[in-house]
C-alpha atoms as a PDB file:
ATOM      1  CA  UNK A   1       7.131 -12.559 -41.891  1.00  0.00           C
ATOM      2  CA  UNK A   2       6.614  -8.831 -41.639  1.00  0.00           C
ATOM      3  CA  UNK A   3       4.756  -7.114 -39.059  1.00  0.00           C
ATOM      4  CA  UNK A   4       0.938  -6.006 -39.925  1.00  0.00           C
ATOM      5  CA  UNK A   5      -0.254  -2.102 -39.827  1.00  0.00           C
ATOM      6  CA  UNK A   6      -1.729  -2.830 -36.465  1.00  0.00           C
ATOM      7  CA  UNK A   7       1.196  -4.075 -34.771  1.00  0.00           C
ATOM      8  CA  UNK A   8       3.496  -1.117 -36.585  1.00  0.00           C
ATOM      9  CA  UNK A   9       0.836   1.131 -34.533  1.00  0.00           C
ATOM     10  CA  UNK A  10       1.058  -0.604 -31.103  1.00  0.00           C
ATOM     11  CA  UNK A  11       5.007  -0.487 -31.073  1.00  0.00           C
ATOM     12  CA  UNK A  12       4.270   3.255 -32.236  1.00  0.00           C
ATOM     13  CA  UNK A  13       2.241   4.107 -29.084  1.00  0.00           C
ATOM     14  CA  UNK A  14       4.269   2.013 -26.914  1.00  0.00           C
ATOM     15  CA  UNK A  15       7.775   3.742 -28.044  1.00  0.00           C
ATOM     16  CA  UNK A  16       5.697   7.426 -28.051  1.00  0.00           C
ATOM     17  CA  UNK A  17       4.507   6.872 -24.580  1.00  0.00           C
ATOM     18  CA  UNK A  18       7.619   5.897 -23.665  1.00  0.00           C
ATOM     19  CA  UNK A  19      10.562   8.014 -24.751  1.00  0.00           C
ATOM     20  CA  UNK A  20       7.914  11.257 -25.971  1.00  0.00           C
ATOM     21  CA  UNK A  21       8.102  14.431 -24.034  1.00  0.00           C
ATOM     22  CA  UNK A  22       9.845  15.927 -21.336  1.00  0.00           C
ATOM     23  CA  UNK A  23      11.220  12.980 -19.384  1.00  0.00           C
ATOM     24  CA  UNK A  24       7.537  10.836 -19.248  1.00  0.00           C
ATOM     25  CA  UNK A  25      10.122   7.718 -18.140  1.00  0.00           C
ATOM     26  CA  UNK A  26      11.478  10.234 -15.246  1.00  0.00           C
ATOM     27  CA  UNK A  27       8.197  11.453 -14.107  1.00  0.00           C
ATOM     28  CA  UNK A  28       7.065   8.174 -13.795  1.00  0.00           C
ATOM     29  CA  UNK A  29       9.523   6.544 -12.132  1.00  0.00           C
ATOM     30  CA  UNK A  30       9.489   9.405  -9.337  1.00  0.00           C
ATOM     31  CA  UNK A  31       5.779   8.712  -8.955  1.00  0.00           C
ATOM     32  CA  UNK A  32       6.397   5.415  -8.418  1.00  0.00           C
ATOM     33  CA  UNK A  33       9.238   5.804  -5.980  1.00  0.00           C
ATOM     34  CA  UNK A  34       6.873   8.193  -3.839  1.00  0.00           C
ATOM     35  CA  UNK A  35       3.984   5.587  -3.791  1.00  0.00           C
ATOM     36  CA  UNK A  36       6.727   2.959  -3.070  1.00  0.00           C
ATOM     37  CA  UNK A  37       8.102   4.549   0.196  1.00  0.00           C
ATOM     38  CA  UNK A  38       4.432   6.221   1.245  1.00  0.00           C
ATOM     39  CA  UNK A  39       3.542   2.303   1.329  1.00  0.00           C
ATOM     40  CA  UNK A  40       6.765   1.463   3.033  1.00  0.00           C
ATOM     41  CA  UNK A  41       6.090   4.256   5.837  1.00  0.00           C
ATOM     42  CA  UNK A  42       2.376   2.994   5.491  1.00  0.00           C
ATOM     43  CA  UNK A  43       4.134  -0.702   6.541  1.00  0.00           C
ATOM     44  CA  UNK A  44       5.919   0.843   9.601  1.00  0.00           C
ATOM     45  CA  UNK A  45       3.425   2.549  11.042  1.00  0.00           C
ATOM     46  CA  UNK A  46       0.575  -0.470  11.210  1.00  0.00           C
ATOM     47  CA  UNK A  47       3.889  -2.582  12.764  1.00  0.00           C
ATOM     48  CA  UNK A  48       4.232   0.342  15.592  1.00  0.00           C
ATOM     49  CA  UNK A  49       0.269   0.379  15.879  1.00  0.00           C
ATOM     50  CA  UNK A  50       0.646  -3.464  16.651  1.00  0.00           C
ATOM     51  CA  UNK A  51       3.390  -3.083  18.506  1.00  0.00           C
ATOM     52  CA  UNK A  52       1.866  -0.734  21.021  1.00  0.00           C
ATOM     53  CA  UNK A  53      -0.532  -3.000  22.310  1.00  0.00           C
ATOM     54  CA  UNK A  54       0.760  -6.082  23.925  1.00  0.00           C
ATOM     55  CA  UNK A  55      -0.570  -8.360  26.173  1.00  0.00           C
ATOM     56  CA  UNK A  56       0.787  -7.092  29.022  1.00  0.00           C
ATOM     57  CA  UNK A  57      -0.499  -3.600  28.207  1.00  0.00           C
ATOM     58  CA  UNK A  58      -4.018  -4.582  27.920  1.00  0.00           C
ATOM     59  CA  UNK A  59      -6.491  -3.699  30.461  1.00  0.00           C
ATOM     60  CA  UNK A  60      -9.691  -5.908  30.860  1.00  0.00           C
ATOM     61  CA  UNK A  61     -12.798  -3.746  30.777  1.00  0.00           C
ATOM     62  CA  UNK A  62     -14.692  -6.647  30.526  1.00  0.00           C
ATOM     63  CA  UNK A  63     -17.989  -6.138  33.482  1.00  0.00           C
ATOM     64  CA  UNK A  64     -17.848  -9.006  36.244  1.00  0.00           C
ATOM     65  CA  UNK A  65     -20.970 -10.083  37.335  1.00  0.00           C
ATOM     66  CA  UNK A  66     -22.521  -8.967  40.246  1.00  0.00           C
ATOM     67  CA  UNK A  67     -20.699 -11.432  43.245  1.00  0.00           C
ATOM     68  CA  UNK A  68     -23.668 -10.775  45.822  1.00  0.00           C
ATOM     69  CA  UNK A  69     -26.458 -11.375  43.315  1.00  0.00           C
ATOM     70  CA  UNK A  70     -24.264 -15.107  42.556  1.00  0.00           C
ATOM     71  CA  UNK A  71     -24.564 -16.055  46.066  1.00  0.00           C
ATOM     72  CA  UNK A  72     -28.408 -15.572  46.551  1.00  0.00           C
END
């Protein structure tokens, strides 16, 4: 079974957009390698964000009620 005229044209594009011009493989792996550690650093910083506020470091602004208006 020989491949069809459509499928000679994907594998076409495919191999063009993958080994044609300047180093398109290069470029994109560096792209992805700069998305990959801006997420990782991303990552980090919401753990340290979390981290920053424990329990013990919380303050309760929460308004008591007034005590001398309760005992009327």
């Amino acid at each position: 079974m020989s491949p069809s005229i459509p499928q000679l044209l994907i594998v076409a594009v495919v191999a063009l957009l993958l080994f044609g011009g300047r180093g398109r493989i290069s470029s994109i792996m560096g792209d992805m390698a700069k998305g990959i550690k801006s997420f990782r650093t991303g990552l980090k910083d919401e753990d340290a964000d979390t981290k920053a506020v424990d329990g013990e470091d919380m303050v309760n602004i929460t308004p008591e009620k007034d005590k001398a208006k309760a005992s009327d």
